[in-house]
Each structure stands twice: as structure tokens, then as C-alpha cells.
N, C-alpha and C. Protein backbone atom coordinates (compact mmCIF):
# COMPACT_ATOMS: atom_id res chain seq x y z
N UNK A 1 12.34 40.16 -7.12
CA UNK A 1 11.35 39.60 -6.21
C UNK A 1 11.85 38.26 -5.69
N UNK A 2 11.66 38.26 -4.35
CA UNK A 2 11.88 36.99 -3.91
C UNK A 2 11.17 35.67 -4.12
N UNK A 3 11.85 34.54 -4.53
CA UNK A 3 10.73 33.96 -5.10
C UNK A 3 10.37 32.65 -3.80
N UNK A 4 10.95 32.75 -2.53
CA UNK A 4 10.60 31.87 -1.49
C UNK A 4 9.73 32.56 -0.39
N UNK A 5 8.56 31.93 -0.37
CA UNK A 5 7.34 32.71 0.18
C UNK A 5 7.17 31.46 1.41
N UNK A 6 7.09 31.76 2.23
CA UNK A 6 6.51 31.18 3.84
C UNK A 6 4.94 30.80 3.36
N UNK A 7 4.12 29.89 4.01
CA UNK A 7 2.71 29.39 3.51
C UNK A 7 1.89 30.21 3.98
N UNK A 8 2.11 31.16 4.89
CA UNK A 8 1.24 32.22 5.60
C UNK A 8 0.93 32.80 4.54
N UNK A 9 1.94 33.77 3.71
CA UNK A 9 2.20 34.86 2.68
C UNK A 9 1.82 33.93 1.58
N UNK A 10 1.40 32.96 1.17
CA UNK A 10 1.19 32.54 -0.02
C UNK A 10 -0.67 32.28 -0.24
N UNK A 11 -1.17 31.87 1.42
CA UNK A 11 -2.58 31.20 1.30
C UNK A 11 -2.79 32.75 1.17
N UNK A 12 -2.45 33.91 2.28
CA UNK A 12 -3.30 34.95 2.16
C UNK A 12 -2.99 35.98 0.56
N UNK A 13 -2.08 34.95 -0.09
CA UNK A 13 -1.67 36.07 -1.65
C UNK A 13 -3.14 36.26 -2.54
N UNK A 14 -2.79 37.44 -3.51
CA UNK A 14 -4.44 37.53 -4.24
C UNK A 14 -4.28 36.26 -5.22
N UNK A 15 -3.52 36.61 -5.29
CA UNK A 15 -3.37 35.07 -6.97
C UNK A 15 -4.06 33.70 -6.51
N UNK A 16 -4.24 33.10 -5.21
CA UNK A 16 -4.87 32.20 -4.61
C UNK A 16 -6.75 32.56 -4.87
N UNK A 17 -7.05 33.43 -4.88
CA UNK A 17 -8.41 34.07 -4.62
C UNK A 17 -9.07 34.08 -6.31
N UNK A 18 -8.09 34.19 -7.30
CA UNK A 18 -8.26 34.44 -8.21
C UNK A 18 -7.97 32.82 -9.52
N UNK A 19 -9.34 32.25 -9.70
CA UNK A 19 -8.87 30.78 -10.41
C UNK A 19 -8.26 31.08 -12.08
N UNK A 20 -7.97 32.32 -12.51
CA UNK A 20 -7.36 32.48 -13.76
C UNK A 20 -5.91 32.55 -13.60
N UNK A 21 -5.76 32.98 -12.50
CA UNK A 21 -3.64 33.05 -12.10
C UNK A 21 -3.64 31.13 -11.18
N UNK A 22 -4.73 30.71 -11.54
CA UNK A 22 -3.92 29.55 -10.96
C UNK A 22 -3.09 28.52 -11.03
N UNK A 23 -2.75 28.77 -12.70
CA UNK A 23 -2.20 27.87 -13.25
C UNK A 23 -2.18 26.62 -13.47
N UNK A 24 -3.51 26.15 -13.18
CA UNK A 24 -3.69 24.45 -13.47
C UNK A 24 -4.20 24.13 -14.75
N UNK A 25 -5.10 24.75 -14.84
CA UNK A 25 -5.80 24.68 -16.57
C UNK A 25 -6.53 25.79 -16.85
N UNK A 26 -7.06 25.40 -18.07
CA UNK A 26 -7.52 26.98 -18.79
C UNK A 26 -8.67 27.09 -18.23
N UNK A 27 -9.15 28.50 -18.53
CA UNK A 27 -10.45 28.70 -18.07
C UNK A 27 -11.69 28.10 -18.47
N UNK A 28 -12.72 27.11 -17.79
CA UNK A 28 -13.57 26.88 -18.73
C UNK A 28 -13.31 24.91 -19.20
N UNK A 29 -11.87 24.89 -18.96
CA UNK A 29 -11.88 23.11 -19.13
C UNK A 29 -12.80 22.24 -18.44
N UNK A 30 -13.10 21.93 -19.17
CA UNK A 30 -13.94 20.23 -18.47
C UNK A 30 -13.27 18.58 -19.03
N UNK A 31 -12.70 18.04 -17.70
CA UNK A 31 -12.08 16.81 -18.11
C UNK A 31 -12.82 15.75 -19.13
N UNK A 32 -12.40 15.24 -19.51
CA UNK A 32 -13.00 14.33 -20.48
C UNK A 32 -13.76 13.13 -19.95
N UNK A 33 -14.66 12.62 -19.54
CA UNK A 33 -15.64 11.84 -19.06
C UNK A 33 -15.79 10.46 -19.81
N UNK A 34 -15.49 9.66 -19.77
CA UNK A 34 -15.31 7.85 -20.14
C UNK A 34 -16.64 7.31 -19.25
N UNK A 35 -17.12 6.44 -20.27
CA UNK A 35 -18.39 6.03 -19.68
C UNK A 35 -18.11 4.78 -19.13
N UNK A 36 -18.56 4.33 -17.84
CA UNK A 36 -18.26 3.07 -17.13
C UNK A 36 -18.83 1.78 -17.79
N UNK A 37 -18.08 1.29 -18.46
CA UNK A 37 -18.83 -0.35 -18.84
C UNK A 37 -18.89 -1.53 -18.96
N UNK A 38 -18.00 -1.36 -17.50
CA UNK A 38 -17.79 -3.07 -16.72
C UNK A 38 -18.79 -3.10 -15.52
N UNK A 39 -18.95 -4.65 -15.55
CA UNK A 39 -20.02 -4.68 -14.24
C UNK A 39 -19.26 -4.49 -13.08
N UNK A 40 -19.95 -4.00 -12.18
CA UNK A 40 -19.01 -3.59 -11.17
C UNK A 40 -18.99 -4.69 -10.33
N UNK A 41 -18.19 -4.62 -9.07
CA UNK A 41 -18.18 -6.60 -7.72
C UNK A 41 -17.33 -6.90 -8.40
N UNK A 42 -17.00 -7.68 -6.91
CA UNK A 42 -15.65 -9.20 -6.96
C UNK A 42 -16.32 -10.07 -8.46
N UNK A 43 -14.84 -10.07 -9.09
CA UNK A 43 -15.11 -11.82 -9.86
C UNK A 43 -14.30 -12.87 -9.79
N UNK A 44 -14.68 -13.79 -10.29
CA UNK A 44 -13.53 -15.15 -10.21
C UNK A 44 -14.04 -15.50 -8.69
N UNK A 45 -12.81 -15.88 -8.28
CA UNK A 45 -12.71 -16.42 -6.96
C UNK A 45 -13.17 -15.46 -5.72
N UNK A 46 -12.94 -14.52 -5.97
CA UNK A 46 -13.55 -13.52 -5.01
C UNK A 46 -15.12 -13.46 -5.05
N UNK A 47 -15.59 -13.75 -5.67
CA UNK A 47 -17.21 -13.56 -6.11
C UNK A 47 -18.09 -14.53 -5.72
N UNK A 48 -16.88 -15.85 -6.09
CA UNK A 48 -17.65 -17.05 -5.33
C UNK A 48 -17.26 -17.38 -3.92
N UNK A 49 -16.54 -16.08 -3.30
CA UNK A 49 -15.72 -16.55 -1.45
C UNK A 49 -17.59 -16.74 -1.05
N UNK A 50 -17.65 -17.32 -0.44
CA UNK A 50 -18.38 -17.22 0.78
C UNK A 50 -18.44 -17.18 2.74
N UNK A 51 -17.78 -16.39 2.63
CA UNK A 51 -17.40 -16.06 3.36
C UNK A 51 -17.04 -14.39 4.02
N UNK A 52 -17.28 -14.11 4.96
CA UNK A 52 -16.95 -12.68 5.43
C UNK A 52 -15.74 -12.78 6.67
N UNK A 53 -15.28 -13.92 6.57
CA UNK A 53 -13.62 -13.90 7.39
C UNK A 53 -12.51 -12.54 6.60
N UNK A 54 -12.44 -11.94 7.62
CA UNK A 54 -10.68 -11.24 6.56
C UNK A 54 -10.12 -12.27 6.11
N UNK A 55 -9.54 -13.50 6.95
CA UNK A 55 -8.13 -14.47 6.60
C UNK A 55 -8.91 -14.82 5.13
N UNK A 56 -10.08 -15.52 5.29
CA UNK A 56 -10.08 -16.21 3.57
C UNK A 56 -10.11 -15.05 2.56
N UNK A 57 -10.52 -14.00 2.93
CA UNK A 57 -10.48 -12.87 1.81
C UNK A 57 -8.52 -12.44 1.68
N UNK A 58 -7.87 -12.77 2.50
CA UNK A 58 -6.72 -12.18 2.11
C UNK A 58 -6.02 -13.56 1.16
N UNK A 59 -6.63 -15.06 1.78
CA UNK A 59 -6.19 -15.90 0.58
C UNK A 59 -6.34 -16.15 -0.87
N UNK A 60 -7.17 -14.57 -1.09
CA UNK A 60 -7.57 -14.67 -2.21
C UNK A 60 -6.30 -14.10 -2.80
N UNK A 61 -5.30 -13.35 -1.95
CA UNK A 61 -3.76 -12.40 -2.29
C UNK A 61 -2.47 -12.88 -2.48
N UNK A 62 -2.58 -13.96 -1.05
CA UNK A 62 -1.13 -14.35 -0.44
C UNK A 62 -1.68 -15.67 -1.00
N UNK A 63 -0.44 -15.79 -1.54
CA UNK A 63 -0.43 -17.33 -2.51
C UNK A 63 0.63 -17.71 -1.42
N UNK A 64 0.56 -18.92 -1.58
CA UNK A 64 2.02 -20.16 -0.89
C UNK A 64 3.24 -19.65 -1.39
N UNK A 65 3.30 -19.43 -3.00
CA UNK A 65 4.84 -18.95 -2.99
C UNK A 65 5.19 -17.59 -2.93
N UNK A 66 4.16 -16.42 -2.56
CA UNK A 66 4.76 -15.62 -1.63
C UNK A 66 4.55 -15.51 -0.49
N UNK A 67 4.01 -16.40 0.54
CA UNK A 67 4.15 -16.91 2.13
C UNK A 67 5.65 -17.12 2.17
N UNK A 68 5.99 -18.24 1.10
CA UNK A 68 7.27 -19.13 1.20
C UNK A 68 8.60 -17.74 0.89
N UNK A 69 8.07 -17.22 -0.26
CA UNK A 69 8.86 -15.94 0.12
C UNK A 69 9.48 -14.98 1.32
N UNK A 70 7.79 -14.67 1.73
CA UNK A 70 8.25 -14.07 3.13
C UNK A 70 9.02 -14.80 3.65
N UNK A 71 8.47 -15.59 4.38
CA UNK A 71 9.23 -17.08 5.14
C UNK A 71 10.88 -17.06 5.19
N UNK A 72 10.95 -17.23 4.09
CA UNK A 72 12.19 -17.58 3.54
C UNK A 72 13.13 -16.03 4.33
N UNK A 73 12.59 -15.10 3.91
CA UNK A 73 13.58 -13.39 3.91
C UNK A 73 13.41 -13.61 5.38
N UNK A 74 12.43 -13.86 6.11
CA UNK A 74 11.81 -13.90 7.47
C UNK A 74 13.16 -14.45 8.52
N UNK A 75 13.40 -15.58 7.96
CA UNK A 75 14.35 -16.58 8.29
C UNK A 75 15.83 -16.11 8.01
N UNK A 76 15.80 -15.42 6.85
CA UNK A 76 17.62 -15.20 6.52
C UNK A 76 17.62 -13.79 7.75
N UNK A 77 16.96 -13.10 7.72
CA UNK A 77 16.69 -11.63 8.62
C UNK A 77 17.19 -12.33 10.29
N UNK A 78 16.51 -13.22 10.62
CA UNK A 78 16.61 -13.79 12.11
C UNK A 78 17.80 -14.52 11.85
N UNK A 79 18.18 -15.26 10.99
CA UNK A 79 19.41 -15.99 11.35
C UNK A 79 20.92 -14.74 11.00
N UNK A 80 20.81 -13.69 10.47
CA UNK A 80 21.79 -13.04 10.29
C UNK A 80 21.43 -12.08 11.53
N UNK A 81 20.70 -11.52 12.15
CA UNK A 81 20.67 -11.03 13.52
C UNK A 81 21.13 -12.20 14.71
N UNK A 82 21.16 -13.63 14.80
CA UNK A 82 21.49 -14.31 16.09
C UNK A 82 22.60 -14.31 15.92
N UNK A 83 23.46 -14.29 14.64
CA UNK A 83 24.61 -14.25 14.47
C UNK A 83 25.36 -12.83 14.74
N UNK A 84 24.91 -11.65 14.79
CA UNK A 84 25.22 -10.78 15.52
C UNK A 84 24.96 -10.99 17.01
N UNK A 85 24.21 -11.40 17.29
CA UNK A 85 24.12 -11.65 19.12
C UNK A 85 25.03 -12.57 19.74
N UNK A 86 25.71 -11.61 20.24
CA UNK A 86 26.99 -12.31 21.64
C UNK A 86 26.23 -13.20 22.59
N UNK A 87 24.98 -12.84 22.92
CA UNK A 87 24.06 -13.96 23.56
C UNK A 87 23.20 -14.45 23.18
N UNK A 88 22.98 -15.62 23.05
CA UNK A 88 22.46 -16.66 22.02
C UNK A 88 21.24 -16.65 22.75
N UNK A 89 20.82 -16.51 23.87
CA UNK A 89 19.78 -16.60 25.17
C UNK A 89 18.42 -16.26 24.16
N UNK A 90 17.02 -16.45 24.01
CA UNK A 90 16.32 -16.12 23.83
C UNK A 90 16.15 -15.68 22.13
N UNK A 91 16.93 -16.79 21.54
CA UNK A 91 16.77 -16.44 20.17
C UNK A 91 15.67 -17.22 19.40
N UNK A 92 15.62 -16.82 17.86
CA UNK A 92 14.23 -17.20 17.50
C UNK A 92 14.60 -18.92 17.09
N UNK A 93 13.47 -19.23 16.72
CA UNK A 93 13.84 -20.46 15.82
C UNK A 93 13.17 -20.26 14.43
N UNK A 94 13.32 -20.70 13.23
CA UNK A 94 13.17 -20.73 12.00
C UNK A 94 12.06 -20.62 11.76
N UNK A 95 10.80 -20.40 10.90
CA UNK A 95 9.62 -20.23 10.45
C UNK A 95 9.27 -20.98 9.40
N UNK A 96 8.69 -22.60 9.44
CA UNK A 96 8.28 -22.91 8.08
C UNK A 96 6.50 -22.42 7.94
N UNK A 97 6.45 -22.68 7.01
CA UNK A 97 4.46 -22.74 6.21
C UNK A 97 4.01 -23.46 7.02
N UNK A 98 4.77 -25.02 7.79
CA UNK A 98 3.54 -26.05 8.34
C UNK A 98 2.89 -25.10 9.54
N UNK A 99 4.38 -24.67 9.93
CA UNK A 99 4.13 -24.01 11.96
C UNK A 99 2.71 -22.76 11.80
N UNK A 100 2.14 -22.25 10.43
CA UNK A 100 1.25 -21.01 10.47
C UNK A 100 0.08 -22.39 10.40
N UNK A 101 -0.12 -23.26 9.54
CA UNK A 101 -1.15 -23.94 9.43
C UNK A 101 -2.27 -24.53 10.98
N UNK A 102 -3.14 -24.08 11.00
CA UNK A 102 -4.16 -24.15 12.25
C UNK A 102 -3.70 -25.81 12.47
């Protein structure tokens, strides 16, 4: 028997129709159920944002030293591309933390 079946020949196979050839679990399993017993909601700093801005909700993520991270890869990425460019015309300039600050 061939064992490479096209998805046509497999949805319309009987073994699909039938949940004892399905091979996921036995007949009759029921997963095991863990009872929830943390309060649910933001805590810490998230709990006390006040605020419904995205930007301050994402400062609850992006810390300074992975801004400065990006930044940093941001910068080696653009300066090793101008250095491939035969024309210097219209290239970037560097990215610090002050230049994002409002």
C-alpha cells in the first residue's frame, strides 16, 4: 500500500469519520483539569498604568537597554550597508535614544 495520500483521498478516507482509528488518544480520555488560583489582571506596574495610550503600555516591555540594543544593531546594519553604496547620496545618519525622545 502506498503510504503517500493527496488531502482529497485522506479527508474523504473512512478512518477520518471514525474517532477510534484516530489515533490521538484512547477512547473515553478526559484531560486532566487544574483549578485556576491566581487572580486574574495586570499587576505591578501594569495595574497601576493609568493610562490607555499603546506607547505607555508598550513601556511597560521596551526597557532603555533594549531600545539601546536595537539602536545600536540599527546603526551597525546602516553603517555596513553605506559602506556597500558606491553612492553615498541619500544615506542615513546614525540613531541615538535622545533623537526618539518627544
Amino acid at each position: 500500500m502506498d503510504k503517500t495520500r493527496d488531502l482529497d483521498s485522506l479527508s474523504s478516507s473512512k478512518e477520518c469519520e471514525d474517532p477510534k482509528d484516530s489515533g490521538w488518544h484512547e477512547v473515553g480520555w478526559q484531560p486532566t483539569i487544574f483549578p485556576f488560583a491566581a487572580k486574574p489582571g495586570p499587576r505591578d506596574a501594569a495595574a497601576e498604568l493609568n493610562s490607555h495610550l499603546p506607547a505607555d503600555f508598550l513601556e511597560l516591555f521596551i526597557t532603555d537597554e533594549l531600545l539601546q540594543h536595537i539602536l545600536h544593531h540599527n546603526n551597525l546594519y546602516a553603517n555596513q550597508s553605506m559602506q556597500k553604496q558606491t553612492d553615498k547620496k541619500g544615506g542615513r545618519e546614525s540613531l541615538h535614544a535622545k533623537d526618539l525622545s518627544p
